[in-house]
C-alpha atoms as a PDB file:
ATOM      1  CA  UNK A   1     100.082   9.623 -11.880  1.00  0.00           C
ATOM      2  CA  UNK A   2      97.686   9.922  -8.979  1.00  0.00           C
ATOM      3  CA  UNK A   3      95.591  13.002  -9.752  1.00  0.00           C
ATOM      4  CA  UNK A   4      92.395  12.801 -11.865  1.00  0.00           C
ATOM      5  CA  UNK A   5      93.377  15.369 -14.359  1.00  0.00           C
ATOM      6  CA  UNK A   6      96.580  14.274 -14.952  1.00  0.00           C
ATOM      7  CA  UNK A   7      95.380  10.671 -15.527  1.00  0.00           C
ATOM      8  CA  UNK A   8      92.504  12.063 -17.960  1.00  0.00           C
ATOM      9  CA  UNK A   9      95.135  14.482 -19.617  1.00  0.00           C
ATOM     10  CA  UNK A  10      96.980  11.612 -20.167  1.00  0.00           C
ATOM     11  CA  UNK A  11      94.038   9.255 -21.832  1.00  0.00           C
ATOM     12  CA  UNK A  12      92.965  11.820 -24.107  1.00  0.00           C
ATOM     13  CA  UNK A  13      96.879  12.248 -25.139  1.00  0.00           C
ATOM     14  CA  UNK A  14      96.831   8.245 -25.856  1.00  0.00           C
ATOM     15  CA  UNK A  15      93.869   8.827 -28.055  1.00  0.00           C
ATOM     16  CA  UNK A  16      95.474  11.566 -30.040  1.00  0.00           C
ATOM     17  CA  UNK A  17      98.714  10.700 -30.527  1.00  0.00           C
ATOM     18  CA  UNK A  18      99.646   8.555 -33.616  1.00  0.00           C
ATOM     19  CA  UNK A  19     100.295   5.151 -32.028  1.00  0.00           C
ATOM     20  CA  UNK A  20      97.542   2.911 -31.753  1.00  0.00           C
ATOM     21  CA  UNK A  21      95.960   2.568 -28.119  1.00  0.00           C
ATOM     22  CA  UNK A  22      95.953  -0.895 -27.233  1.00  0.00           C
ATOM     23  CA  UNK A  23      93.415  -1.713 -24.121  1.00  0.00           C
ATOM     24  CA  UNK A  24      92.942  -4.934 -22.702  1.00  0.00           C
ATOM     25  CA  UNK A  25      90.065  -5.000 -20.692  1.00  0.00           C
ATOM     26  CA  UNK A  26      90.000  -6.188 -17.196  1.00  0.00           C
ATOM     27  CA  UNK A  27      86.822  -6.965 -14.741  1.00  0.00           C
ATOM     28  CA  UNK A  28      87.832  -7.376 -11.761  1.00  0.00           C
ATOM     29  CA  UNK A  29      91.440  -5.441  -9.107  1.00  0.00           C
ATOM     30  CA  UNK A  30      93.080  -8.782  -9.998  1.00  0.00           C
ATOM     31  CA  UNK A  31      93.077  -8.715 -13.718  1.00  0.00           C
ATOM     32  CA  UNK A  32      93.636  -5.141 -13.618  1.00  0.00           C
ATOM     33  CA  UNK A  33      96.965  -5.879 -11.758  1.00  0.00           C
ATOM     34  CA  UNK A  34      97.804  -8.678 -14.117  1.00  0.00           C
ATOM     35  CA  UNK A  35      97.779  -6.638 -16.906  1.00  0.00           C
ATOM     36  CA  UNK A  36      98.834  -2.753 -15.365  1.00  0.00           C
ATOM     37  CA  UNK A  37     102.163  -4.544 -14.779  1.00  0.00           C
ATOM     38  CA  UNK A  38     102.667  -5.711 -18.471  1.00  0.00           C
ATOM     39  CA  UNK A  39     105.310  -2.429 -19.677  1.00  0.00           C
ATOM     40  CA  UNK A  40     103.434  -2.252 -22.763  1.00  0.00           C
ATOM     41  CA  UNK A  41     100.257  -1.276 -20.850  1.00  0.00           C
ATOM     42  CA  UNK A  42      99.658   2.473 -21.233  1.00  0.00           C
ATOM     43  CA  UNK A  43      95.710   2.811 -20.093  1.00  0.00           C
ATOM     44  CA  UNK A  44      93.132   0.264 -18.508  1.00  0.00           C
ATOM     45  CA  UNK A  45      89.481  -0.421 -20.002  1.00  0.00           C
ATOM     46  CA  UNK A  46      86.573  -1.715 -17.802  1.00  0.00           C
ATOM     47  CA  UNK A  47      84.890  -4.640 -19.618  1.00  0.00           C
ATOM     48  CA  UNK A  48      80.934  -3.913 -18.643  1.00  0.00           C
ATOM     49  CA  UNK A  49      80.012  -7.824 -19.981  1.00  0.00           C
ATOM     50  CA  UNK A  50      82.833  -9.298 -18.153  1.00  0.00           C
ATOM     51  CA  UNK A  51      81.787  -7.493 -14.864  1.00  0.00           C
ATOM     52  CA  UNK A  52      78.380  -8.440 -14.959  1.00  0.00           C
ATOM     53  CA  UNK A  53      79.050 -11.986 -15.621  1.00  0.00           C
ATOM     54  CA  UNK A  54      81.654 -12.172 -12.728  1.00  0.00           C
ATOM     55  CA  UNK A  55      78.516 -11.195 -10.043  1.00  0.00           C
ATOM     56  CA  UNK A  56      76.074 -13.822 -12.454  1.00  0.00           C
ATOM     57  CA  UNK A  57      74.392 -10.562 -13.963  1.00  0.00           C
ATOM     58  CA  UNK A  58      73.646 -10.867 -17.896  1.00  0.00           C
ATOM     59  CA  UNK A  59      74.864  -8.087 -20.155  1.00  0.00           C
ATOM     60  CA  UNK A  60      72.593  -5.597 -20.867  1.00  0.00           C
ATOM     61  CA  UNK A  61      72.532  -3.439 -18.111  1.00  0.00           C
ATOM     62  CA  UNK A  62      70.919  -6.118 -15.911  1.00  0.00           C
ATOM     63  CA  UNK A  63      73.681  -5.095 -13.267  1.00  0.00           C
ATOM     64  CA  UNK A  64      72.543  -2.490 -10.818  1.00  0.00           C
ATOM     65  CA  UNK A  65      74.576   0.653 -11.566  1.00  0.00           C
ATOM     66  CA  UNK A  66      75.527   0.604  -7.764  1.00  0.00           C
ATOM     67  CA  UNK A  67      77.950  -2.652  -8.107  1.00  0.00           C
ATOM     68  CA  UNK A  68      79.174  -1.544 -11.452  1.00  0.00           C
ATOM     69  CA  UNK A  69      80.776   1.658  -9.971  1.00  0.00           C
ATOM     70  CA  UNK A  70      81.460  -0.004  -7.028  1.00  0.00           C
ATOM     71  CA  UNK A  71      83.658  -2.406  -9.697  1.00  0.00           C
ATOM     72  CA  UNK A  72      84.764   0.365 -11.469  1.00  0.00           C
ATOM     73  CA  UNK A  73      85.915   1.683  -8.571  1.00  0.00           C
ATOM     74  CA  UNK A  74      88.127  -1.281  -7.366  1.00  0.00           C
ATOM     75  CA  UNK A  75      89.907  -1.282 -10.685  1.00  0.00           C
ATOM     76  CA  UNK A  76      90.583   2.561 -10.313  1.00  0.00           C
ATOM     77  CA  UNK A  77      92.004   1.774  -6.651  1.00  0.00           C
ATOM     78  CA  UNK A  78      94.499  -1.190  -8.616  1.00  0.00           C
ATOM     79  CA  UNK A  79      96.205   0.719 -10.757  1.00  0.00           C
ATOM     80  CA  UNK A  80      97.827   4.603 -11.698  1.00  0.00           C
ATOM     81  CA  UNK A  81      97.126   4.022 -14.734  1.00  0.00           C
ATOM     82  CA  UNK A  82      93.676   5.732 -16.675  1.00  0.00           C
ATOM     83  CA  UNK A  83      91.156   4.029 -16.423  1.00  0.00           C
ATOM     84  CA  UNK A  84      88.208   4.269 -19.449  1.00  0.00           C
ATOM     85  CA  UNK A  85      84.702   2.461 -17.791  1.00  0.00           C
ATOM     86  CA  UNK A  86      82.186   0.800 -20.148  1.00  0.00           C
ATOM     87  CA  UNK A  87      78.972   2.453 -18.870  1.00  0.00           C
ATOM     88  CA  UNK A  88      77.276   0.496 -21.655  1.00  0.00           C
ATOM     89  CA  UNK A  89      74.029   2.827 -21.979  1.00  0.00           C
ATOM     90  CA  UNK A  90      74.316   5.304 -19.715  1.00  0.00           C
ATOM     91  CA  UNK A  91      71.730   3.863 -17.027  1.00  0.00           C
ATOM     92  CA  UNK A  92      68.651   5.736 -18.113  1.00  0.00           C
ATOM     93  CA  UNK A  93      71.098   9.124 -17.037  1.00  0.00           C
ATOM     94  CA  UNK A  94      73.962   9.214 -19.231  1.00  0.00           C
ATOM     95  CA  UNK A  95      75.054  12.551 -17.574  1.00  0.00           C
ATOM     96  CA  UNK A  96      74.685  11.496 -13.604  1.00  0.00           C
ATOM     97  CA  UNK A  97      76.328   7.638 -14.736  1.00  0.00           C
ATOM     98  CA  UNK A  98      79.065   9.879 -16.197  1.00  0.00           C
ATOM     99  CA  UNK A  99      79.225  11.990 -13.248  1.00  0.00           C
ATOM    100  CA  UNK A 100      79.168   9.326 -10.644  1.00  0.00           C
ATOM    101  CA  UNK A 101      82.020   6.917 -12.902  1.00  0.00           C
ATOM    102  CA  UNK A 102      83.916  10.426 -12.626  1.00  0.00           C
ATOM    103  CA  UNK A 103      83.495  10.188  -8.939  1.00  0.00           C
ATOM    104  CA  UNK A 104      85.184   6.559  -8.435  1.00  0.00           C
ATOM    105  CA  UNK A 105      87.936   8.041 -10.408  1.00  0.00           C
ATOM    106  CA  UNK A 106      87.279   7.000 -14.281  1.00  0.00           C
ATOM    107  CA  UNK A 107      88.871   9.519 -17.048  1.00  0.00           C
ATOM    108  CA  UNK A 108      86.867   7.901 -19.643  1.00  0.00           C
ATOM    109  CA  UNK A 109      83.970   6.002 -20.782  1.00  0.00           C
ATOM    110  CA  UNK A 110      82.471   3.755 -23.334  1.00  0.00           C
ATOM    111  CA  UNK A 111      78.787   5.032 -23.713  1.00  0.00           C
ATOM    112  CA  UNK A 112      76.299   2.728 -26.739  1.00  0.00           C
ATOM    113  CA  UNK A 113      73.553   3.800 -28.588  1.00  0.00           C
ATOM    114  CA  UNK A 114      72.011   0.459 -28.562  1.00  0.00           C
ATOM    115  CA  UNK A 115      70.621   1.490 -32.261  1.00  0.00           C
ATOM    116  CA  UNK A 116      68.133   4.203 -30.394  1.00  0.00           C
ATOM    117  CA  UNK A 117      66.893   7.141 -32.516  1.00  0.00           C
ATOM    118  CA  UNK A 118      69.556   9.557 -33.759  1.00  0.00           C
ATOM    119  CA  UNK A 119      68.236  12.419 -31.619  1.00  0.00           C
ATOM    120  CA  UNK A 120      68.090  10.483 -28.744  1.00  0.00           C
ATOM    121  CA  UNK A 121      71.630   8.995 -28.712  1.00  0.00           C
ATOM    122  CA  UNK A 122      73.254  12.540 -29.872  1.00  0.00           C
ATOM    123  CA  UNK A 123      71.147  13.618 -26.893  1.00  0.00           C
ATOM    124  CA  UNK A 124      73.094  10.883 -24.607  1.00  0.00           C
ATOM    125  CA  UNK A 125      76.396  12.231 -25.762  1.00  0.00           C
ATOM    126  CA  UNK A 126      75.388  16.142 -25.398  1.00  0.00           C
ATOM    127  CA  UNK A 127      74.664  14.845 -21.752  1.00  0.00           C
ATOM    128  CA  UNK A 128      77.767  12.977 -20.893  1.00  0.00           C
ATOM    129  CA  UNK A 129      80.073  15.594 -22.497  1.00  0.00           C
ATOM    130  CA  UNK A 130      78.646  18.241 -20.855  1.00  0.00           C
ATOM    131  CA  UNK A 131      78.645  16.283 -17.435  1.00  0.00           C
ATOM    132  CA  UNK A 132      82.557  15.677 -17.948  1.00  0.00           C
ATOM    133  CA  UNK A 133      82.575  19.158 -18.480  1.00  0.00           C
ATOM    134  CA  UNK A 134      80.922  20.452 -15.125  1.00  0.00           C
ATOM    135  CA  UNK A 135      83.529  18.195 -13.087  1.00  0.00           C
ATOM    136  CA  UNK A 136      86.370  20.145 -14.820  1.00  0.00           C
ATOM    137  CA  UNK A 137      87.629  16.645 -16.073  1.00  0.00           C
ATOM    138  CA  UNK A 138      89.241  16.591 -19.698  1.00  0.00           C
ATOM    139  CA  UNK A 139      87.122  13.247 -20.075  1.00  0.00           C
ATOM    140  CA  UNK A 140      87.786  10.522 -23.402  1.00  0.00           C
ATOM    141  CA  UNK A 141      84.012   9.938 -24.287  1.00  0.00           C
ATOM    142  CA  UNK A 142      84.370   6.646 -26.969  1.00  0.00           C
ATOM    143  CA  UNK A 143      80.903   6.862 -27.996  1.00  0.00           C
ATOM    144  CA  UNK A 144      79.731   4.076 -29.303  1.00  0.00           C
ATOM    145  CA  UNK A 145      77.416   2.793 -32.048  1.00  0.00           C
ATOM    146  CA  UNK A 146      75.838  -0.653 -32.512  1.00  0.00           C
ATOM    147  CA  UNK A 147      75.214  -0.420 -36.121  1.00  0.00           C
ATOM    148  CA  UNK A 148      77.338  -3.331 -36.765  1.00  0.00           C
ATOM    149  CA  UNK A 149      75.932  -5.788 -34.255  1.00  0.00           C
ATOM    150  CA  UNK A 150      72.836  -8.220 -34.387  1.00  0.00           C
ATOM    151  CA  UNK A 151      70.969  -9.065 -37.195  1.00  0.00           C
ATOM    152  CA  UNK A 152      71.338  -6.588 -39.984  1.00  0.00           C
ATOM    153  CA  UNK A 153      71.059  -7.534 -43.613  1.00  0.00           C
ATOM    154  CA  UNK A 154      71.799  -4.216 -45.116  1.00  0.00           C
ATOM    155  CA  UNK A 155      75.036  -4.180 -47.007  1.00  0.00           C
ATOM    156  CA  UNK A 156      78.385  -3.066 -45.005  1.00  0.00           C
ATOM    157  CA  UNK A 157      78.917  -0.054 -47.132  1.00  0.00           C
ATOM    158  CA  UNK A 158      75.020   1.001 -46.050  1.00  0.00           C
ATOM    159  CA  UNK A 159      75.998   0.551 -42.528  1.00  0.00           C
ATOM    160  CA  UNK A 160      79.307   2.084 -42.420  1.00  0.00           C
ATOM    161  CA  UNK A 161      77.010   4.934 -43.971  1.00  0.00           C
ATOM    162  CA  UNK A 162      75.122   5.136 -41.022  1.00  0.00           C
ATOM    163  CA  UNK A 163      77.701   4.802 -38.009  1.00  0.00           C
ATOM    164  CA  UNK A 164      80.121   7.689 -39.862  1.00  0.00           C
ATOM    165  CA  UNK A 165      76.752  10.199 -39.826  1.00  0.00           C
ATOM    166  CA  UNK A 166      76.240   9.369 -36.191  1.00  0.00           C
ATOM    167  CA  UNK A 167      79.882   8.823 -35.506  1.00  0.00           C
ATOM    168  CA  UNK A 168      79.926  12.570 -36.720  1.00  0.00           C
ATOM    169  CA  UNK A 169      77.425  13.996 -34.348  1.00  0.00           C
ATOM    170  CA  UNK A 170      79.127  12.228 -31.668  1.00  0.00           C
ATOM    171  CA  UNK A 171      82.254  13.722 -32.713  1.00  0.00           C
ATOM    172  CA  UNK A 172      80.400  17.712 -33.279  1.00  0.00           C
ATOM    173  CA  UNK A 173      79.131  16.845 -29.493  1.00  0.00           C
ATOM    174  CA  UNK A 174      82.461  16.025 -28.062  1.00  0.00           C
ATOM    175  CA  UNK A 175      83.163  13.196 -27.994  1.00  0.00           C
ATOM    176  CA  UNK A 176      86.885  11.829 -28.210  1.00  0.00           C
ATOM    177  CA  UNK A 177      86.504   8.598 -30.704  1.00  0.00           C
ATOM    178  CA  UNK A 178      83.820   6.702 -32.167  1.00  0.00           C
ATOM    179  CA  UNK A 179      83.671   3.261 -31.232  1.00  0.00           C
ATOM    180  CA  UNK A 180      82.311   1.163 -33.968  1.00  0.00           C
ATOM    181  CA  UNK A 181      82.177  -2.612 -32.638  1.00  0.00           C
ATOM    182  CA  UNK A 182      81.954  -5.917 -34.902  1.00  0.00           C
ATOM    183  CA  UNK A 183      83.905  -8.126 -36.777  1.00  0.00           C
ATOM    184  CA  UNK A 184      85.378  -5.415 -39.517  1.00  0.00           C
ATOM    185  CA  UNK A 185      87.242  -6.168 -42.748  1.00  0.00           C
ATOM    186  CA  UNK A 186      89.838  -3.609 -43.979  1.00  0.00           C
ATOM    187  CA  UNK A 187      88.141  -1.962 -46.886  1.00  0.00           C
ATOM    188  CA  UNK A 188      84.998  -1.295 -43.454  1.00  0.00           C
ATOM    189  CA  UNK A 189      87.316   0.309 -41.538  1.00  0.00           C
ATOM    190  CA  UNK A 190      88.957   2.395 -44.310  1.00  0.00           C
ATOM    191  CA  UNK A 191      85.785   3.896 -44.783  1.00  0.00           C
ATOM    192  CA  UNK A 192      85.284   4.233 -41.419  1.00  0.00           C
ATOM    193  CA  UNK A 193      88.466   6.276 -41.185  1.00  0.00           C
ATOM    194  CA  UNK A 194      87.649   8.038 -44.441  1.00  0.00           C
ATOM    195  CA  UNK A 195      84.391   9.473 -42.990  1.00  0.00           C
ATOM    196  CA  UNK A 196      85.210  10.307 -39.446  1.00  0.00           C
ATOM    197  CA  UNK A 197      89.079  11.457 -39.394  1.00  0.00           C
ATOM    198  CA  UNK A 198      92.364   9.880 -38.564  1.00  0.00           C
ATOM    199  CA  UNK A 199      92.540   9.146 -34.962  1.00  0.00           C
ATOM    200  CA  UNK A 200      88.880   9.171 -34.556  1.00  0.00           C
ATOM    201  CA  UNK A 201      87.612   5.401 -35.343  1.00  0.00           C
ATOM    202  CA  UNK A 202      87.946   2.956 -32.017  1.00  0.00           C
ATOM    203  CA  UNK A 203      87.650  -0.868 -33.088  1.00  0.00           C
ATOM    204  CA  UNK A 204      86.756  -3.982 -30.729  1.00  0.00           C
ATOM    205  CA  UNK A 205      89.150  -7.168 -31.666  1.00  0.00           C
ATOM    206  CA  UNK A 206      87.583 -10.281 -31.674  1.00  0.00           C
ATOM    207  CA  UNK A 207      88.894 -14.016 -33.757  1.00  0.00           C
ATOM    208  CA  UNK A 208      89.388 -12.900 -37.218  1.00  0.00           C
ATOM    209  CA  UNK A 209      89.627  -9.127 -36.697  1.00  0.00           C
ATOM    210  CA  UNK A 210      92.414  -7.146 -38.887  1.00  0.00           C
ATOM    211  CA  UNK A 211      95.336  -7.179 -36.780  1.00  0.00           C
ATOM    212  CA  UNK A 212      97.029  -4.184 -34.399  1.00  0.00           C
ATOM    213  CA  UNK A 213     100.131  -3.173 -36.400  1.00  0.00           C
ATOM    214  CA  UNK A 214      97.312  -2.964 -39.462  1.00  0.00           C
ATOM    215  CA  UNK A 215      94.780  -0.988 -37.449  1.00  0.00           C
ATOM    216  CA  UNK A 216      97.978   1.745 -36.789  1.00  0.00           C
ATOM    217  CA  UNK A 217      98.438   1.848 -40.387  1.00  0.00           C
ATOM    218  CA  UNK A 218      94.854   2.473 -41.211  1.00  0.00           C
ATOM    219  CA  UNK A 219      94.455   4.864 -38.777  1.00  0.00           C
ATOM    220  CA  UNK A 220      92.590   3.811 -36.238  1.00  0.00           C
ATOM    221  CA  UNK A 221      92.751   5.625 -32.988  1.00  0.00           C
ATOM    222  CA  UNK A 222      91.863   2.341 -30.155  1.00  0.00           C
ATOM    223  CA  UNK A 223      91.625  -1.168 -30.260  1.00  0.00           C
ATOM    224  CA  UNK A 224      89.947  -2.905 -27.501  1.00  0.00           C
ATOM    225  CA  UNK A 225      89.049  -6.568 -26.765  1.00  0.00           C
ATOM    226  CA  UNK A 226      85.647  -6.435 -24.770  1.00  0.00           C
ATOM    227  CA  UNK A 227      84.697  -9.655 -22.840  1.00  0.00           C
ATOM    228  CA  UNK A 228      87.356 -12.213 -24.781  1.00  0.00           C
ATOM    229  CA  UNK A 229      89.576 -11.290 -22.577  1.00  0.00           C
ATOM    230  CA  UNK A 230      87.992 -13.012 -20.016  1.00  0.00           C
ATOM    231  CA  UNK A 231      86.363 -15.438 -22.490  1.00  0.00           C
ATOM    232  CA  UNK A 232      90.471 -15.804 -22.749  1.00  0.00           C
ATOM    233  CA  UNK A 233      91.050 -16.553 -19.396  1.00  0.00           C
ATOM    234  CA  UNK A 234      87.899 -18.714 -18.514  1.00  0.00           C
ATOM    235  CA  UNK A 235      88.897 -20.918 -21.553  1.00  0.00           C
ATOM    236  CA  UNK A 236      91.840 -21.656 -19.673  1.00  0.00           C
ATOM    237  CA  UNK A 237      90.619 -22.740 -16.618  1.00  0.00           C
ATOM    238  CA  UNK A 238      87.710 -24.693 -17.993  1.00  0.00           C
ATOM    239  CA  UNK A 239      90.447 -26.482 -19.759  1.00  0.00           C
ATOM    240  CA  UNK A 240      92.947 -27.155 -16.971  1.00  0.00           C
ATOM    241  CA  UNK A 241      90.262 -28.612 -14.904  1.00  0.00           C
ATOM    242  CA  UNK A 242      89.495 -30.764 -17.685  1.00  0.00           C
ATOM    243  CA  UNK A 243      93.069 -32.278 -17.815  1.00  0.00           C
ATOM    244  CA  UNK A 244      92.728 -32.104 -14.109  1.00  0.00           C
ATOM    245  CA  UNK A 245      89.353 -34.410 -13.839  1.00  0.00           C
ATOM    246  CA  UNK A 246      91.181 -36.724 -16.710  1.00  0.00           C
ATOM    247  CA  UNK A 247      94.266 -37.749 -13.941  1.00  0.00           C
ATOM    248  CA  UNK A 248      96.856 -35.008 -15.306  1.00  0.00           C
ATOM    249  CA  UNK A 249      98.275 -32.018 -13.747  1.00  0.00           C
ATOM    250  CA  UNK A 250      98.412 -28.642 -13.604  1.00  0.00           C
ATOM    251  CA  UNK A 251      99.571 -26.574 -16.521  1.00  0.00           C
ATOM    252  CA  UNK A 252     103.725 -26.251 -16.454  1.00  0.00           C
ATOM    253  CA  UNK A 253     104.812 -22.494 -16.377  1.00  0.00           C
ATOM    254  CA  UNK A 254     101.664 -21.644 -14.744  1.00  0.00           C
ATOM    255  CA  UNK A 255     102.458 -18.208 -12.844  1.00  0.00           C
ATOM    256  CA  UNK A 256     101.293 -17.028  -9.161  1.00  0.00           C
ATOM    257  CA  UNK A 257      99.970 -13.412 -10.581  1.00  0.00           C
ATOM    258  CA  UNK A 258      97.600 -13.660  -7.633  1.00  0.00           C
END
């Protein structure tokens, strides 16, 4: 699967169909290799935080757009697989990022509100939609919204309010999913499901989050896993140089995946 619109036809067809879309999120040609030769994997995600911590950047955007393609693009070059690119913000230019990820050969995107104005992040999606659009690329938009992260003291049910209206502009705008990150209990995500369609709610998993084979039977669209996957694999080296530094050896079983 080497053509663009095949690979996007083929995202979009994940998102739809009525299996859950597992991604685990790579940063990096190497981890993208790792996992694009598990079977199970059926599309690759870009994590944006695990990117910019693997060239020292904080999250945030404080990695120049310039290396982030150039990232993206690497990753794209690993694999056949599609390949969705978290574009956090947009960059200031939610339409030229989306252009230019298009360019190195992404077939989908994460794009965040960050909690602006409603106007302003329908606006965002309107933009990258219609960018996708001009490149003749059936493009998955997950367009995400923060509502769920930082300090919030509003009640859940107040919240999930919010994120289903502007999970439903998204959605009137084009956009494939909603992504709705934080640490959600069941009865969240049911309304979540309730208010924006089968198939249409995409879910981050982090320790403690309600499990895959639930997720499918809530109807849930995407689960993805953001930077713990590297958070995963940086555990384990900080660890085996700890038994390392303490006399021992290196972990039995360990695999040469590089």
């Amino acid at each position: 699967m080497t053509d663009i619109r095949e690979r996007a036809t083929e995202l979009r067809r994940l998102h739809d169909a009525t299996e859950l879309l597992q991604v685990v999120n790579v940063w990096d040609a190497v981890s993208t290799t790792v996992i694009a030769g598990l079977p199970e994997t059926r599309a690759i995600a870009t994590a944006s935080h695990s990117i910019a911590a693997s060239f020292g950047y904080e999250d945030g955007e404080k990695i120049p757009l310039d290396l982030m393609l150039d990232a993206i693009a690497r990753i794209v070059d690993a694999t056949d697989l599609p390949v969705s690119a978290d574009l956090e913000a947009g960059y200031g230019d939610p339409g030229t990022t989306i252009r230019r990820a298009i360019g190195v050969g992404a077939v989908g995107a994460n794009l965040e509100d960050a909690k602006r104005p409603f106007a302003e992040a329908v606006a965002a999606v309107r933009a990258a939609v219609a960018a996708a659009d001009a490149e003749g690329v059936r493009f998955a938009l997950n367009a995400r919204t923060d509502v769920f992260l930082g300090e919030d003291p509003r009640p859940a049910e107040e919240k999930a309010r919010e994120a289903i209206e502007r999970g439903r502009a998204f959605l009137d705008e084009g956009a494939t999913c909603v992504f709705v990150p934080g640490l959600l209990d069941e009865a969240t995500i049911e309304t979540l499901v309730g208010g924006l369609g089968e198939r249409k709610l995409s879910v981050i998993g982090v320790p403690g989050s309600v499990a895959p084979a639930r997720l499918q039977e809530l109807g849930v669209a995407r689960v993805s896993y953001g930077p713990w996957t590297q958070r995963v694999a940086l555990t384990a080296l900080q660890d085996a140089a700890r038994e390392l530094y303490a006399g021992g050896a290196l972990p039995e079983g360990t695999r040469p995946l590089n």
